[in-house]
Protein backbone atom coordinates (compact mmCIF):
# COMPACT_ATOMS: atom_id res chain seq x y z
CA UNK A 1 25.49 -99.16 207.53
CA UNK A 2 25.76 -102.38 209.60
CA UNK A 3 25.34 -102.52 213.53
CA UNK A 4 27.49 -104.20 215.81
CA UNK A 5 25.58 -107.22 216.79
CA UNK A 6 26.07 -106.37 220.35
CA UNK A 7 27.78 -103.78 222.38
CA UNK A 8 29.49 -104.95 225.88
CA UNK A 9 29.52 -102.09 229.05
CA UNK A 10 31.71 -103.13 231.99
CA UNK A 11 29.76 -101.61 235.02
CA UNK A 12 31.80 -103.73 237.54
CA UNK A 13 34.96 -104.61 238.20
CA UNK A 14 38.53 -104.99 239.95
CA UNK A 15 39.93 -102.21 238.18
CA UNK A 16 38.66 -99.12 237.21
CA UNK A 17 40.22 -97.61 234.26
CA UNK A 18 38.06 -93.69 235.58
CA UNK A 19 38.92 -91.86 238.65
CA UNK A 20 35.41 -91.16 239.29
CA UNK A 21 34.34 -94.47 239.53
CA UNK A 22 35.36 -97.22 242.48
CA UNK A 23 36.82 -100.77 241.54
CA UNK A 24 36.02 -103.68 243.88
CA UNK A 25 35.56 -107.53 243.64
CA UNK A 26 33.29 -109.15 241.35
CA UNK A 27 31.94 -108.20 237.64
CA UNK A 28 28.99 -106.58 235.89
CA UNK A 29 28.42 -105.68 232.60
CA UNK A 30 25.48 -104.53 230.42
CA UNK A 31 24.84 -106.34 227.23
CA UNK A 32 22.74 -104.88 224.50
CA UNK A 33 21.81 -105.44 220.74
CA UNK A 34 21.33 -103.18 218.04
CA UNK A 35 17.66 -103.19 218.52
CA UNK A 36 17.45 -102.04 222.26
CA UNK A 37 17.16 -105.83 223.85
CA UNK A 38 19.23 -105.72 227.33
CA UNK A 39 21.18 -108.14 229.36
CA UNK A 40 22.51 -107.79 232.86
CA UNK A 41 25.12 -110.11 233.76
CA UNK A 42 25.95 -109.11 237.43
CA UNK A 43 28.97 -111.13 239.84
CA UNK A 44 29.42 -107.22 241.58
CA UNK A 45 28.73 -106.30 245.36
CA UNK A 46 26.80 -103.18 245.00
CA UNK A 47 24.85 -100.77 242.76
CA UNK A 48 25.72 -97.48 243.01
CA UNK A 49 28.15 -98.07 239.56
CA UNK A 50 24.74 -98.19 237.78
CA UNK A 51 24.02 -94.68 238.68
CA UNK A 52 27.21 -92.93 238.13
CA UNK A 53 27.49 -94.32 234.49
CA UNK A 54 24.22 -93.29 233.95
CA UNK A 55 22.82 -96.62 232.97
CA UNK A 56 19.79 -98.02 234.22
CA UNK A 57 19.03 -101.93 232.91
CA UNK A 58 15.46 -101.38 233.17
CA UNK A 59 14.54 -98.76 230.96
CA UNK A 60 13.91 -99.21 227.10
């Protein structure tokens, strides 16, 4: 079975698609490959998205 090459997370942005979560300006997302290599690409205000998606950039 193939793996996508890369799989894209929106953290950040000026819409939020989940009640639970807060939009505001800017953009974040997460960027990872299939073998655990991550990417944060980060234009957003604050942090606090991080920990209610339960992603954290450093670990792995």
């Amino acid at each position: 079975m193939q793996h996508p090459l890369f799989t894209v997370t929106i953290l950040y942005d000026n819409r939020s698609m989940r009640d639970d979560l807060l939009s505001s300006h800017g953009f974040s997302c997460l960027i990872e490959n299939h073998q655990g290599r991550r990417v944060l690409f980060d234009t957003g205000e604050s942090g606090p998205l991080l920990l209610a998606l339960n992603s954290h950039p450093t670990a792995g």
